[in-house]
Protein backbone atom coordinates (compact mmCIF):
# COMPACT_ATOMS: atom_id res chain seq x y z
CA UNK A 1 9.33 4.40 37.41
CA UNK A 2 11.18 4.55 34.43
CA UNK A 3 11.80 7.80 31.89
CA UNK A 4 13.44 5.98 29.36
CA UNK A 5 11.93 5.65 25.57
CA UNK A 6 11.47 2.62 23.25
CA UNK A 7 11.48 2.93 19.09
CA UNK A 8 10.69 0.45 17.33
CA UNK A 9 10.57 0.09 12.82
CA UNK A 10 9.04 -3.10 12.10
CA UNK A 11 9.32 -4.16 8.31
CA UNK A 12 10.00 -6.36 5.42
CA UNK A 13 13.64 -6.24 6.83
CA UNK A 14 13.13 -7.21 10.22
CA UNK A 15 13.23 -5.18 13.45
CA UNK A 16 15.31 -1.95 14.43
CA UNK A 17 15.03 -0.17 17.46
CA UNK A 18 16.51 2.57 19.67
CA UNK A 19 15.90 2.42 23.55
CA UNK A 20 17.35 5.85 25.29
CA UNK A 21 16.96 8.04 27.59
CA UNK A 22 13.88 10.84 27.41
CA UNK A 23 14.99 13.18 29.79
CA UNK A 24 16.88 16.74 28.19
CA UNK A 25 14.74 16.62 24.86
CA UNK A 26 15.60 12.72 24.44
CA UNK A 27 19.39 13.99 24.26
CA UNK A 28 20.33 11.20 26.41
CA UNK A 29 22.75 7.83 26.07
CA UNK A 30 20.79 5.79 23.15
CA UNK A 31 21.59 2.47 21.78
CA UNK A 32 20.55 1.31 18.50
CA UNK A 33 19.94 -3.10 17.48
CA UNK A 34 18.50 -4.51 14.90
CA UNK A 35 16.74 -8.04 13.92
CA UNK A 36 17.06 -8.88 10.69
CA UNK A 37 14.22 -11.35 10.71
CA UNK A 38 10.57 -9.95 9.92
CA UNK A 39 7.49 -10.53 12.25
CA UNK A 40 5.59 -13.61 10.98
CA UNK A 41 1.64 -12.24 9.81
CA UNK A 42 -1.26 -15.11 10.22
CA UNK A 43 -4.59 -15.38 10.55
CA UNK A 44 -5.11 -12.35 12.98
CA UNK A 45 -2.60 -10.69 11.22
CA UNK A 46 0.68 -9.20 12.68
CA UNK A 47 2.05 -12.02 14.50
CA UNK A 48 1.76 -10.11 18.14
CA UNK A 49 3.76 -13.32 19.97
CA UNK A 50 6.64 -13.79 17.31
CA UNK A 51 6.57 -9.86 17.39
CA UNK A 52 7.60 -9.71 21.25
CA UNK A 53 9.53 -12.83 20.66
CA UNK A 54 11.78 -10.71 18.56
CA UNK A 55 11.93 -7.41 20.46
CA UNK A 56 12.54 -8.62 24.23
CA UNK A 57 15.78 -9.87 23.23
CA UNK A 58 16.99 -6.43 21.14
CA UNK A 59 15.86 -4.54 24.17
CA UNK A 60 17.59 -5.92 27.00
CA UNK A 61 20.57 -5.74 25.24
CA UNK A 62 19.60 -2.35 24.71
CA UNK A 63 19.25 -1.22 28.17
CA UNK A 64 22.19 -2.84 29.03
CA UNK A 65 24.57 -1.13 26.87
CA UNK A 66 22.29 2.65 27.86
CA UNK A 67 21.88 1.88 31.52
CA UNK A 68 18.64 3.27 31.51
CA UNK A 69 17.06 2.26 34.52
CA UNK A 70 13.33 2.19 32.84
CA UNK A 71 11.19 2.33 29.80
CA UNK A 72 8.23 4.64 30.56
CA UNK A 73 7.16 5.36 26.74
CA UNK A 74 7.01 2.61 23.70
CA UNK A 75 6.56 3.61 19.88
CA UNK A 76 5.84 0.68 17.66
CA UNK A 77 6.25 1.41 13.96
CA UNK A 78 4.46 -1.51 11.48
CA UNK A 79 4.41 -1.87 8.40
CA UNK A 80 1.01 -3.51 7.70
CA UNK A 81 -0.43 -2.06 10.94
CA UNK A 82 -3.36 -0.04 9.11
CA UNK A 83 -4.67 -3.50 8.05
CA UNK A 84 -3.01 -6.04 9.67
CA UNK A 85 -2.27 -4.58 13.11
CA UNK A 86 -5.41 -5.67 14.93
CA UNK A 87 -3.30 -8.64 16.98
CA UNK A 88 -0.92 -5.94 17.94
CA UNK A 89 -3.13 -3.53 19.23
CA UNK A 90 -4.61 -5.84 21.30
CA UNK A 91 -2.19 -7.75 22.89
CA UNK A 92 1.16 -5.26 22.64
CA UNK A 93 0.41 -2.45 25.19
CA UNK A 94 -0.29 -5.08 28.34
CA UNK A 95 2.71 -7.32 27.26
CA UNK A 96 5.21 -4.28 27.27
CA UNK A 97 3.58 -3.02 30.34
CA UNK A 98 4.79 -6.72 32.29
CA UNK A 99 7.74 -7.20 30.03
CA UNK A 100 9.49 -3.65 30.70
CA UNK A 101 6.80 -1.49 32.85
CA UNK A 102 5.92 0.66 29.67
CA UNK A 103 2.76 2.56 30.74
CA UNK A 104 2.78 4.71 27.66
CA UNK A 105 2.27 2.60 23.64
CA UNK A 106 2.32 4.18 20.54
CA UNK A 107 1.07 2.35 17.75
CA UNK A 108 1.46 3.70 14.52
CA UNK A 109 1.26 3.32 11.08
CA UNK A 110 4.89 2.94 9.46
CA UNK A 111 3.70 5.61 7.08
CA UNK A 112 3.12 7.87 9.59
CA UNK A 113 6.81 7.50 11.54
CA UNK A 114 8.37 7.70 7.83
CA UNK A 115 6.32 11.00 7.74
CA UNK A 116 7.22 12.40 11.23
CA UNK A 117 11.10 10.91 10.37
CA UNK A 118 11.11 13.02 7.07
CA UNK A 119 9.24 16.32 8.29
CA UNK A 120 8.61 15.95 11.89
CA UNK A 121 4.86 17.73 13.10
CA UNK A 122 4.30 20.08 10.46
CA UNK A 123 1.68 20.00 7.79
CA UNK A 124 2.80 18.56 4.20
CA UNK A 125 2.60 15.20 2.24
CA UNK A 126 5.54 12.50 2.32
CA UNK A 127 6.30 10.14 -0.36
CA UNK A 128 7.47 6.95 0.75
CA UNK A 129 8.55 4.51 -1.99
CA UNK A 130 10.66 0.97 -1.42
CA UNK A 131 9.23 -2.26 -2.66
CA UNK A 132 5.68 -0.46 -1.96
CA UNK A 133 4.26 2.81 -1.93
CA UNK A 134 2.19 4.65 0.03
CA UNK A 135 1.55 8.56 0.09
CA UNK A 136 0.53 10.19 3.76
CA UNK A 137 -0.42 13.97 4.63
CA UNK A 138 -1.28 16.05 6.95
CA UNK A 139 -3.11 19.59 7.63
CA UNK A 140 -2.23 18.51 11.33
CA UNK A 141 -6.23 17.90 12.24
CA UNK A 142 -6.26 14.52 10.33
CA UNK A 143 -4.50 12.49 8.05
CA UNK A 144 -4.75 11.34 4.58
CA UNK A 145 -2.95 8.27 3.06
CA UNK A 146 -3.45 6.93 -0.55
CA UNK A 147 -2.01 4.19 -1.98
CA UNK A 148 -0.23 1.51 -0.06
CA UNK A 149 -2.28 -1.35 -1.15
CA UNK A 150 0.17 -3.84 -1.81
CA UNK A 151 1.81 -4.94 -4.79
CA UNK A 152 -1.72 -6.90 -6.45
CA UNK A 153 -4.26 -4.13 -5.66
CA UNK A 154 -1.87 -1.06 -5.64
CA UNK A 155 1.74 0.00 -4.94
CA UNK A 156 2.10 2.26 -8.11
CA UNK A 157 5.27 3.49 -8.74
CA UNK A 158 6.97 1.59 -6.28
CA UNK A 159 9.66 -1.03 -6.57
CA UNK A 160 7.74 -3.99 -7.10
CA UNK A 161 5.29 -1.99 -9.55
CA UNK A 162 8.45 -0.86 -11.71
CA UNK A 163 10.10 -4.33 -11.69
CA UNK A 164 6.92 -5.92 -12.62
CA UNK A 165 6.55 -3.49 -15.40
CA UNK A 166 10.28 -4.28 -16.47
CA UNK A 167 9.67 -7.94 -16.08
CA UNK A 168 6.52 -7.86 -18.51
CA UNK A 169 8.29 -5.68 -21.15
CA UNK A 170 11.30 -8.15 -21.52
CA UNK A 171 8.49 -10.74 -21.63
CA UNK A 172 6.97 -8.92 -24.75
CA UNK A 173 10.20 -8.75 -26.24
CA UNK A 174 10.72 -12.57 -25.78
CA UNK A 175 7.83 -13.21 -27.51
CA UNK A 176 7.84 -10.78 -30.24
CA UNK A 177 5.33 -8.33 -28.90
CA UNK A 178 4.61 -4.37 -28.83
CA UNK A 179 5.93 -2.64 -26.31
CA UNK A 180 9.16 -4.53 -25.13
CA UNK A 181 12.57 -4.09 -24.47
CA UNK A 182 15.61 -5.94 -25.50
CA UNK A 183 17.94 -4.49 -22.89
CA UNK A 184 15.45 -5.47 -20.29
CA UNK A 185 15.12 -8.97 -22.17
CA UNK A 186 18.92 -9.41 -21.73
CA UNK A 187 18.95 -8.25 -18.05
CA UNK A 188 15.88 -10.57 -16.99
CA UNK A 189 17.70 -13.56 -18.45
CA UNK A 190 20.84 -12.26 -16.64
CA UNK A 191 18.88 -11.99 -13.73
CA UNK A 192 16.68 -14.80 -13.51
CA UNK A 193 17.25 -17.32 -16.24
CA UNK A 194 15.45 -18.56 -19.46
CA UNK A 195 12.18 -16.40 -19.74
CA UNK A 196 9.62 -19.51 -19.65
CA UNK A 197 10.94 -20.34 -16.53
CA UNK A 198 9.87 -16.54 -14.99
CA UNK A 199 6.60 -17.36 -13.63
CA UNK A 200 7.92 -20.73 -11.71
CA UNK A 201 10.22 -18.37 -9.91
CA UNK A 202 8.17 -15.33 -9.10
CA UNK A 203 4.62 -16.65 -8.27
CA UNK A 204 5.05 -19.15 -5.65
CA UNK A 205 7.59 -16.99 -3.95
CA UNK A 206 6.48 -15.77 -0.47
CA UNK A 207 8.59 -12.49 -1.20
CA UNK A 208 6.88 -12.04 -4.26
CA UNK A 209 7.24 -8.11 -3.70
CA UNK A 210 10.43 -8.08 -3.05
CA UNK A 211 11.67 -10.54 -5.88
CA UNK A 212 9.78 -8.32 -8.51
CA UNK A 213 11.74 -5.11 -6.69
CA UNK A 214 15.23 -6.95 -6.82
CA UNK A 215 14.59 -5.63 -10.75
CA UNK A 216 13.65 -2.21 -10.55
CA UNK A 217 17.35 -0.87 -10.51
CA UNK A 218 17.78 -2.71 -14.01
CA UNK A 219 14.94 -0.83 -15.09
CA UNK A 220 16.76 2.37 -13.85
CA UNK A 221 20.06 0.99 -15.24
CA UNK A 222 18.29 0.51 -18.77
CA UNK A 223 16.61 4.22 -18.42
CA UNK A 224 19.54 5.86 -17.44
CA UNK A 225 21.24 3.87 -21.03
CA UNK A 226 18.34 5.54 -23.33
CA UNK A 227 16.42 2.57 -23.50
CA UNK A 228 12.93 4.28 -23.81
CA UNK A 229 10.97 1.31 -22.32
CA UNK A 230 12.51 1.63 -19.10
CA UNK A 231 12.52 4.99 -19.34
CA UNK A 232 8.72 5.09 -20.06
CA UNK A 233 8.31 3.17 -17.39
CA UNK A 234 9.74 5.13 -14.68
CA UNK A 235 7.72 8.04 -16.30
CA UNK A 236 4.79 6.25 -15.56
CA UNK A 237 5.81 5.31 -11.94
CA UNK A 238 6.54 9.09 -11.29
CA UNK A 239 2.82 10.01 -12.50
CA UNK A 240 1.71 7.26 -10.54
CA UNK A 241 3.60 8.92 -7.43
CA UNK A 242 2.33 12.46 -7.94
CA UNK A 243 -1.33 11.04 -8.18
CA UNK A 244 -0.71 9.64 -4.08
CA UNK A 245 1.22 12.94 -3.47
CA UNK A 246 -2.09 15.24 -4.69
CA UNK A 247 -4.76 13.07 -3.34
CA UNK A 248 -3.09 14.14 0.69
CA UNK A 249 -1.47 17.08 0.53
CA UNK A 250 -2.99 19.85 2.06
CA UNK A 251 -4.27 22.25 -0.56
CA UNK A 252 -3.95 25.54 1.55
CA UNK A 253 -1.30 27.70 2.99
CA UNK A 254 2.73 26.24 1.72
CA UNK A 255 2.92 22.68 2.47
CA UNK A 256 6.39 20.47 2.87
CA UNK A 257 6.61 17.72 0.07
CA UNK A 258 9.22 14.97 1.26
CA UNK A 259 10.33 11.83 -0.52
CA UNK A 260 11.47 9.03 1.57
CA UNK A 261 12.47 5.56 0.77
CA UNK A 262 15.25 3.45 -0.97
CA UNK A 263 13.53 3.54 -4.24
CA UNK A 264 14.59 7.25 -4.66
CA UNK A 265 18.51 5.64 -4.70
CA UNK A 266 18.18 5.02 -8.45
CA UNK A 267 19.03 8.79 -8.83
CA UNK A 268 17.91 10.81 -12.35
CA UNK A 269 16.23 8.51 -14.37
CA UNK A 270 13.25 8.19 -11.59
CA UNK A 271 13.60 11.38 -9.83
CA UNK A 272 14.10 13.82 -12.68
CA UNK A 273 10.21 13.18 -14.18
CA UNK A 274 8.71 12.70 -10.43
CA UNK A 275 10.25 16.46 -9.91
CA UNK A 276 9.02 18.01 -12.96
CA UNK A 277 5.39 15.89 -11.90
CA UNK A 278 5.30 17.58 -8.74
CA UNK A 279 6.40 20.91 -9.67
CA UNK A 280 3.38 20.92 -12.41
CA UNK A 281 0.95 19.21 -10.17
CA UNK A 282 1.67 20.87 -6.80
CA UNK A 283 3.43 23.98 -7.55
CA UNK A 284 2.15 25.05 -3.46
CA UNK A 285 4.24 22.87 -2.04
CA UNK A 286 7.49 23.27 -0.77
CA UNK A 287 9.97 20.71 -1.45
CA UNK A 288 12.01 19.73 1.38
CA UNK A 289 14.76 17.07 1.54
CA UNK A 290 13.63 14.18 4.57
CA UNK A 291 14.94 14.90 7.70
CA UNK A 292 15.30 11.23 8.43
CA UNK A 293 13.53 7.37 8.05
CA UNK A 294 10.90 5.93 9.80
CA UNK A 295 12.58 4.61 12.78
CA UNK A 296 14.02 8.75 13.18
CA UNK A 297 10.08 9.08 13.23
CA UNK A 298 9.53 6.74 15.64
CA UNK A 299 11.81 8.52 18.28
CA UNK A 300 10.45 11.55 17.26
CA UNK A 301 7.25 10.14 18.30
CA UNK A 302 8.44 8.78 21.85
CA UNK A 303 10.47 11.89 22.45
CA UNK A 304 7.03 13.64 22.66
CA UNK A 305 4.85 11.98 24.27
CA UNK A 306 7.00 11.41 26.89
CA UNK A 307 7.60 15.32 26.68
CA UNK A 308 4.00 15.90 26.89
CA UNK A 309 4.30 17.92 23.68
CA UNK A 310 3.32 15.36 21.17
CA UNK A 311 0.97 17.39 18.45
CA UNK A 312 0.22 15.16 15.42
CA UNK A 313 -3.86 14.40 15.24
CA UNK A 314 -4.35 10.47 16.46
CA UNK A 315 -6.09 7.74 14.20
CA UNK A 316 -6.88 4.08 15.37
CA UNK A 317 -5.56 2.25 12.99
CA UNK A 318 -2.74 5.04 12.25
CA UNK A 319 -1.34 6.21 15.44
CA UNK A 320 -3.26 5.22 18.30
CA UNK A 321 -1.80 5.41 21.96
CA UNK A 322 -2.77 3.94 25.20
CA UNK A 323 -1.90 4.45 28.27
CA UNK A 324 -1.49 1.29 30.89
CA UNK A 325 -2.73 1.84 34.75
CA UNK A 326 -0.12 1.03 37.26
């Protein structure tokens, strides 16, 4: 039977995983590949067929390059899997039991392996901001998540939140209204063309979310050039943050605060008000820079449970693992 462990970061990107060996604290040879093609969702969800489709390929070439002779533990982190995952819990553990002989499956929440990544199993709150947002915390008996919603219910603060908010100030300022921005006016147009053709390229764009985040770094770029629009914005998107980072951190004892995420690249003009939000808001807390990303999580993950010394609390549709009969 096989010792060897399987990480897995499913996202808007595509697929990245690690395969390795478990044995010496997960110390062992490890080999990393990558998909850049994202799993399809449908009807039922997270597409669980075009999901495998994608992985059996990245692991076998894996396990060829590490040698290891067998994957005994699998950790699947999804973005979407809280709502969308349903296909996936289903169908994944018994297909990666035949395809590889995994008897142990991990499926978890990809806010929950960007937590574990950035702070590993202690208690605290995590941040994680790219094109979304989503806020997760722990007092290590349950968890607590706010936000995440997607970019037309929720997503404050994140990428697609701030470039929308860019987007709709240059709009004002196109049309002569309160509130915009002539900097941003000039980058839109840069970016995406005359302003009346905007809404023919954003709304029937599958990538919606990512399109409106391809202009948050102008927004930054504007901020960081004294425009106060943009820099009211990103004020705004760093209240929005700290409201997700109060609602789950745990109140008593010191807490960690990470942030995690590619959003925090734009540097000062963003990070310089989310600081001063959190150091007013959650003065408790002890900020902490993130030990790693989400798929650092994910082998985090694996390495325990294959340890046996796995402690994070469980959730269904957060981090729920099953264990296949052989």
């Amino acid at each position: 039977m096989g010792d060897g462990i399987l990480a897995v970061d499913s996202g808007g990107s595509g697929l990245r995983i690690v395969v390795g060996a478990a044995g010496s604290g997960g110390t062992g040879p490890r080999a990393q590949w990558e998909s850049r093609e994202p799993v399809r969702t449908g009807d039922r969800g997270i597409d669980a067929v075009h999901f495998m489709e994608q992985l059996v390929p990245l692991v076998r070439a894996a396990v060829a390059e590490t040698g290891v002779g067998g994957l005994g533990t699998a950790v699947i982190g999804a973005a979407g899997l809280a709502t969308l995952g349903d296909a996936l819990r289903a169908e994944l553990p018994a297909a990666l039991a035949h395809e590889f002989g995994v008897r142990t499956v991990a499926l978890v929440a990809d806010a929950v392996t960007a937590y574990v990544g950035a702070l590993g199993p202690r208690p605290g709150a995590v941040v994680a901001a790219g094109t979304g947002l989503i806020a997760i915390g722990t007092d290590l008996t349950r968890w607590r998540r706010a936000d995440g919603w997607g970019h037309l219910l929720g997503d404050c603060g994140g990428g697609a939140w701030i470039g929308r908010a860019g987007l709709e100030a240059a709009l004002r300022a196109h049309d002569g209204r309160e509130g915009g921005s002539a900097r941003l006016l000039a980058c839109a147009e840069q970016l995406f063309g005359p302003m009346p053709q905007l809404p023919g390229k954003v709304y029937p764009r599958p990538d919606r979310p990512a399109v409106l985040a391809s202009f948050a770094p102008r927004v930054s770029a504007c901020a960081a050039d004294d425009d106060p629009v943009a820099a009211g914005i990103l004020r705004a998107a760093a209240r929005h943050m700290a409201d997700s980072a109060t609602a789950v951190c745990p109140s008593d004892g010191e807490p960690r605060l990470a942030l995690t995420g590619g959003l925090f690249k734009m540097g000062d003009p963003l990070v310089v008000p989310l600081e001063e939000e959190l150091a007013r808001r959650l003065p408790h807390a002890r900020r902490v820079p993130a030990e790693g990303d989400p798929l650092h999580g994910s082998v985090r993950i694996a390495t325990g449970l294959a340890a046996g010394s796995f402690t994070l609390p469980g959730a269904e549709k957060m981090l729920y693992v099953v264990t296949t009969k052989r």
